[in-house]
C-alpha atoms as a PDB file:
ATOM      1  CA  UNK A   1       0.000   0.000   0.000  1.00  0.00           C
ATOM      2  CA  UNK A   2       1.424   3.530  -1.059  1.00  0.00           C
ATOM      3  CA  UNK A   3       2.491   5.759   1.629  1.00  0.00           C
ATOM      4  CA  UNK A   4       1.045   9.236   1.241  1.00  0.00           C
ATOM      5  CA  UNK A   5       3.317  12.428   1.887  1.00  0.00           C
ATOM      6  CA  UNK A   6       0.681  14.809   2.313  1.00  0.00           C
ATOM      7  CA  UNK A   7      -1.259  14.753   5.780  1.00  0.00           C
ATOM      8  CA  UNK A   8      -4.650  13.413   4.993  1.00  0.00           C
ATOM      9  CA  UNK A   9      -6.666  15.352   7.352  1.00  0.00           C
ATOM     10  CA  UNK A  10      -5.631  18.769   5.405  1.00  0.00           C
ATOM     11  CA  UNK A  11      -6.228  17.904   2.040  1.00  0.00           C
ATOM     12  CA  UNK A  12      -9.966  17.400   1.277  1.00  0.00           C
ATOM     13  CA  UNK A  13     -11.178  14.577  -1.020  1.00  0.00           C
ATOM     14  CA  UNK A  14     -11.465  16.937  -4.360  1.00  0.00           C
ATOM     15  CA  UNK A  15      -7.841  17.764  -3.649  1.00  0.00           C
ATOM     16  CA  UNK A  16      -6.689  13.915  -2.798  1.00  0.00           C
ATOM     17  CA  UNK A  17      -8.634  13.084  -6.380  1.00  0.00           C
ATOM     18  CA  UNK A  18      -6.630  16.152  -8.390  1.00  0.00           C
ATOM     19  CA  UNK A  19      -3.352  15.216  -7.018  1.00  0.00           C
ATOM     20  CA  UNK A  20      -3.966  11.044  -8.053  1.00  0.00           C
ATOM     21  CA  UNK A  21      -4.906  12.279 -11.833  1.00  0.00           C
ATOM     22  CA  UNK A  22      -2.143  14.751 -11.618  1.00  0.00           C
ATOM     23  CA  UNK A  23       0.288  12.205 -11.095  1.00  0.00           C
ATOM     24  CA  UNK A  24      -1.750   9.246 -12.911  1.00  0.00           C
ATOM     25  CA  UNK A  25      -1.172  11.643 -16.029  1.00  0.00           C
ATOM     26  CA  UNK A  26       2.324  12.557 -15.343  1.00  0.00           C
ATOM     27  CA  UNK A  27       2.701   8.627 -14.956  1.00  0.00           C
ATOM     28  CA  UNK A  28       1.177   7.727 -18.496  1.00  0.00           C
ATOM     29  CA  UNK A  29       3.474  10.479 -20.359  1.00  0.00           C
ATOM     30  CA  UNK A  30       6.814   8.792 -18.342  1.00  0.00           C
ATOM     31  CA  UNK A  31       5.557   5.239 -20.019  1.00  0.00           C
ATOM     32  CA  UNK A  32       4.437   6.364 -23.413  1.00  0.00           C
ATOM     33  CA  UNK A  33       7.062   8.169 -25.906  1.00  0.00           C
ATOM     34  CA  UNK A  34       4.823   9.086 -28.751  1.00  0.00           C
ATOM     35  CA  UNK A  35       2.803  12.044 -27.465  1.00  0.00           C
ATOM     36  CA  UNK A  36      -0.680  11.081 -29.594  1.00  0.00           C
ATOM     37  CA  UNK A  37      -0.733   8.058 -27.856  1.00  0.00           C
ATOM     38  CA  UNK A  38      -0.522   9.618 -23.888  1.00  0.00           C
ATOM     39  CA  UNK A  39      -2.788  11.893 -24.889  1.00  0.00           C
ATOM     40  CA  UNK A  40      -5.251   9.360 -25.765  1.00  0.00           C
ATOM     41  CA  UNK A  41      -4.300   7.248 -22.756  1.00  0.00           C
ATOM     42  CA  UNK A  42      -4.763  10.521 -20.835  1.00  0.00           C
ATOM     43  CA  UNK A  43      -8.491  10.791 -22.072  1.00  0.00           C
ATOM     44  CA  UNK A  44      -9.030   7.376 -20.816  1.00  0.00           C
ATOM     45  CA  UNK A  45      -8.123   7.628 -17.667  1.00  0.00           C
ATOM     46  CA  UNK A  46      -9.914  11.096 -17.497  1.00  0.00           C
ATOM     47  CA  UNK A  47     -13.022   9.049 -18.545  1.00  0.00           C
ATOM     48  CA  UNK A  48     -12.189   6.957 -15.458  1.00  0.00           C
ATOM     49  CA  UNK A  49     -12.500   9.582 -13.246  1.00  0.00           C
ATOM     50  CA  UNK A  50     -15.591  11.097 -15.112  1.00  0.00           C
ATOM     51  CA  UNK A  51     -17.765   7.380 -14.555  1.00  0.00           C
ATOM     52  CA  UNK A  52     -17.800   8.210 -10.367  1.00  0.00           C
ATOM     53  CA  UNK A  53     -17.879  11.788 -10.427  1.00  0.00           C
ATOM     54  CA  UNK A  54     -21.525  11.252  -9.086  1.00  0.00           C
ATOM     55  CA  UNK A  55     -20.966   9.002  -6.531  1.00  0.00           C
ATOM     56  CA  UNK A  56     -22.137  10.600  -2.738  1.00  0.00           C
ATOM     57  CA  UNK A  57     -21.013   8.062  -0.448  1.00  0.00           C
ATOM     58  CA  UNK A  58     -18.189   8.834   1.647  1.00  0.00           C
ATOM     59  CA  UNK A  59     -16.374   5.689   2.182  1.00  0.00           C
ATOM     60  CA  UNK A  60     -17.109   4.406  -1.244  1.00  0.00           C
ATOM     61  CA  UNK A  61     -15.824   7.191  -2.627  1.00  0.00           C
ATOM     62  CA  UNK A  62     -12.936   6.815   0.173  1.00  0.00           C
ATOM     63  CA  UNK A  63     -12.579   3.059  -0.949  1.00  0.00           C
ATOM     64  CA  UNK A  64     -12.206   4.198  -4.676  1.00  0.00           C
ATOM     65  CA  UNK A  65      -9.411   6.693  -3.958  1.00  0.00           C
ATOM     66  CA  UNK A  66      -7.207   4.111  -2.012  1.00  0.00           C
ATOM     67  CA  UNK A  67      -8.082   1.829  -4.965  1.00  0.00           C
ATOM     68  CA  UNK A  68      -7.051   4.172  -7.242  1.00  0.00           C
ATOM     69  CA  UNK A  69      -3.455   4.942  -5.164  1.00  0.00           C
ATOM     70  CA  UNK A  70      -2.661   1.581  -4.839  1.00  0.00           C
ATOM     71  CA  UNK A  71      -3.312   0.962  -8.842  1.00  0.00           C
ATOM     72  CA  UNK A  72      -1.267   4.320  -9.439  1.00  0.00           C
ATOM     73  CA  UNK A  73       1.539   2.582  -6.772  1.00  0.00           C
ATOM     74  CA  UNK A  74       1.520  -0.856  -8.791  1.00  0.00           C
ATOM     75  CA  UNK A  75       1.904   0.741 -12.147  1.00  0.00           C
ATOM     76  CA  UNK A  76       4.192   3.244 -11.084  1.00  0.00           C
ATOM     77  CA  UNK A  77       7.621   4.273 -13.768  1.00  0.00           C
ATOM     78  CA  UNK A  78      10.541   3.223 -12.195  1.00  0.00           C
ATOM     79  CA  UNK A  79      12.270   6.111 -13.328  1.00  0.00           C
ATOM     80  CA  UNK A  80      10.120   9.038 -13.901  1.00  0.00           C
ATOM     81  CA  UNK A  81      10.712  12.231 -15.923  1.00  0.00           C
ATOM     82  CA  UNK A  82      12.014  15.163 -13.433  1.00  0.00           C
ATOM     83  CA  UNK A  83      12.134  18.725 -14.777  1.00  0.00           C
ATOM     84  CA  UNK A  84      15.656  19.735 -13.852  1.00  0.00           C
ATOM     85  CA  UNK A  85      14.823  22.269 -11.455  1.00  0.00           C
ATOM     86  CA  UNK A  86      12.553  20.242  -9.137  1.00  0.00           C
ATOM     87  CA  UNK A  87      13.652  18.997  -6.227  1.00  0.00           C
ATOM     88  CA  UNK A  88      15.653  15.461  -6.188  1.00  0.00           C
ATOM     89  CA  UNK A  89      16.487  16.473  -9.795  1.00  0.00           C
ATOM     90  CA  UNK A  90      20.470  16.957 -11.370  1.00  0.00           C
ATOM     91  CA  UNK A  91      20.109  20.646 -11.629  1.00  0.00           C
ATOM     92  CA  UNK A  92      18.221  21.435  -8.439  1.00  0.00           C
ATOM     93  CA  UNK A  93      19.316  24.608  -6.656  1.00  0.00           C
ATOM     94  CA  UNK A  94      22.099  24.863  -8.723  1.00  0.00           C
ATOM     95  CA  UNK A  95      22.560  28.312 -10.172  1.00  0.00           C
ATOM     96  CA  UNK A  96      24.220  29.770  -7.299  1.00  0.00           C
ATOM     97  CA  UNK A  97      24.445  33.606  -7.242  1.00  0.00           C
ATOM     98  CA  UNK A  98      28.079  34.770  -7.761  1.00  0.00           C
ATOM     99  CA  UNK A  99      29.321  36.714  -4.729  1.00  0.00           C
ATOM    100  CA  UNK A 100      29.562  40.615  -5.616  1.00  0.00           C
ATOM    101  CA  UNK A 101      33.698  40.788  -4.910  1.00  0.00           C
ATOM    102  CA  UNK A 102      33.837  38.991  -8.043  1.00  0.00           C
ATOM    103  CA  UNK A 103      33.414  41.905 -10.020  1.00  0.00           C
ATOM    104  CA  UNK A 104      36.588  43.215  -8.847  1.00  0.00           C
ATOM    105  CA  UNK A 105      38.693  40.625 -10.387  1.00  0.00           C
ATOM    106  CA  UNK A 106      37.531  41.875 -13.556  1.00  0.00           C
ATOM    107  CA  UNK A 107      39.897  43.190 -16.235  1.00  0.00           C
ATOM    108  CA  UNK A 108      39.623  46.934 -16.998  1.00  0.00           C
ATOM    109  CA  UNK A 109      39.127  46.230 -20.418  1.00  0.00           C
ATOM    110  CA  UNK A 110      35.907  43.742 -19.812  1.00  0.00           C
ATOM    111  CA  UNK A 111      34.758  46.670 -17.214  1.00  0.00           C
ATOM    112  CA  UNK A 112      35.180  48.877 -20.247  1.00  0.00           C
ATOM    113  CA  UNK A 113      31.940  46.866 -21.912  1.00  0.00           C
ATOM    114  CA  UNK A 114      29.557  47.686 -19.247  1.00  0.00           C
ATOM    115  CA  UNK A 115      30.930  51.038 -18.214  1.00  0.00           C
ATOM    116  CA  UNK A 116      27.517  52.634 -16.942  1.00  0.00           C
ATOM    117  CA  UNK A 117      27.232  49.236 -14.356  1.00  0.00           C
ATOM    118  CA  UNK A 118      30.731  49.964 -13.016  1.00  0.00           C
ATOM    119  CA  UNK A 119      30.482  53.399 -12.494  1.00  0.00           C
ATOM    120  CA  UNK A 120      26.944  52.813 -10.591  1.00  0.00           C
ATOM    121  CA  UNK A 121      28.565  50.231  -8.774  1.00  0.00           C
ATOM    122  CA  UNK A 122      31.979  51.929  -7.949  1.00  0.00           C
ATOM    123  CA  UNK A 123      29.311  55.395  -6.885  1.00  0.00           C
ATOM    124  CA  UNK A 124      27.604  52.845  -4.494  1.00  0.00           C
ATOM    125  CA  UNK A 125      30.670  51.385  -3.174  1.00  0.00           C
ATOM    126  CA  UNK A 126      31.691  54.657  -2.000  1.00  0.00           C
ATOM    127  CA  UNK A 127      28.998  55.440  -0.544  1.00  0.00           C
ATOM    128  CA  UNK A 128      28.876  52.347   1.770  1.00  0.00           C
ATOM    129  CA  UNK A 129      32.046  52.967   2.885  1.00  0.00           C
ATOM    130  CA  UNK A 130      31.011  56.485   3.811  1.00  0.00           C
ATOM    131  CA  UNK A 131      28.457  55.443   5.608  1.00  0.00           C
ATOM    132  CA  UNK A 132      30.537  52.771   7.227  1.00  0.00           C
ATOM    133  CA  UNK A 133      33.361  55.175   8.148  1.00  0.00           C
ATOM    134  CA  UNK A 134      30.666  57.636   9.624  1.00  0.00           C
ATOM    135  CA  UNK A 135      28.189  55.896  11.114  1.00  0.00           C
ATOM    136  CA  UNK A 136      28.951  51.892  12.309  1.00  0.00           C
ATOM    137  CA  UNK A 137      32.557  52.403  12.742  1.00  0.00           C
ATOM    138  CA  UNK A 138      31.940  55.719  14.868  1.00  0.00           C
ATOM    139  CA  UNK A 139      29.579  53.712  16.688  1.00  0.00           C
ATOM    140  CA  UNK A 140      31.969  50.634  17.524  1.00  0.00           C
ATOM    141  CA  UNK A 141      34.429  53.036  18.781  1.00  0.00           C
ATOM    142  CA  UNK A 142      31.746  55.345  20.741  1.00  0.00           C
ATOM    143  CA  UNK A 143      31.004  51.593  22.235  1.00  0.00           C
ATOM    144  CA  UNK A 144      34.431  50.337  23.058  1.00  0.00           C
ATOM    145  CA  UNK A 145      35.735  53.609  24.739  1.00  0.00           C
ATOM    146  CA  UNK A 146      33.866  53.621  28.500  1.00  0.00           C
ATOM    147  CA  UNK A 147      35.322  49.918  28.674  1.00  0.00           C
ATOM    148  CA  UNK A 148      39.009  50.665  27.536  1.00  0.00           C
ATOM    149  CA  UNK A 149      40.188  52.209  31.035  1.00  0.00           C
ATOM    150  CA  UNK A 150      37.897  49.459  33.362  1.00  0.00           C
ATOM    151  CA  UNK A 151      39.018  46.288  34.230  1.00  0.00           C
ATOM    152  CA  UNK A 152      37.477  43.804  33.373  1.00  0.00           C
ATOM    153  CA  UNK A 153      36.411  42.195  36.734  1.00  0.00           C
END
């Protein structure tokens, strides 16, 4: 019997239902190459789903779903498609920003191409250290200086 990831209790039944065709779908596409063909699985299945669209009973319906997991557990790919950014995926979380201090190593003459960027940059520069010559650095030392002549016990 397929273990469920999600905790039942917050998902209601229509959402339990979406997520089994979701993946039921996603299933047929991982088995069948030519794209005609899933598709026409696809409407299949859909017309599975359609036949007990009706049905009002709670624990049939309830009955039906775990049927259905268990048949989407049994005819599960072994190795199913991944998009390369989703999680468990090669390329997941891979494209790391580039610390800023990179920019520094540049050569002047690829600096030269984006000009405009560098000068913005080397005008903001400046003005952080401004600001940290003025204000956090005057503000260490304002902190330090009643504890420089007491001891420290």
């Amino acid at each position: 019997m397929p273990v469920s990831l999600e905790p039942k209790s917050i998902l209601t039944h229509a959402q339990r239902v979406c997520r089994l065709y979701k993946r039921a779908v996603r299933n047929i596409e991982d088995y069948e190459l030519n794209r005609l063909e899933a598709r026409f699985q696809s409407l299949h299945l859909r017309q599975r789903f359609e036949k007990t669209r009706k049905e009002t009973d709670l624990r049939v319906l309830a009955a039906m779903l775990e049927a259905g997991e268990r048949e989407y557990f049994e005819k599960k790919h072994p190795v199913p498609f991944r998009f390369l950014n989703d999680p468990g995926a090669l390329a997941h979380e891979r494209e790391v920003e580039s610390p800023d201090h990179l920019l520094d190593l540049w050569h002047p003459w690829e600096k030269a191409n984006f000009m405009d960027y560098f000068e913005k940059r080397e005008n903001m520069k400046k003005g952080y250290e401004n600001y940290y010559e003025t204000v956090i650095s005057k503000k260490f030392i304002d902190d330090i200086k009643p504890s420089v002549g007491r001891s420290p016990v």
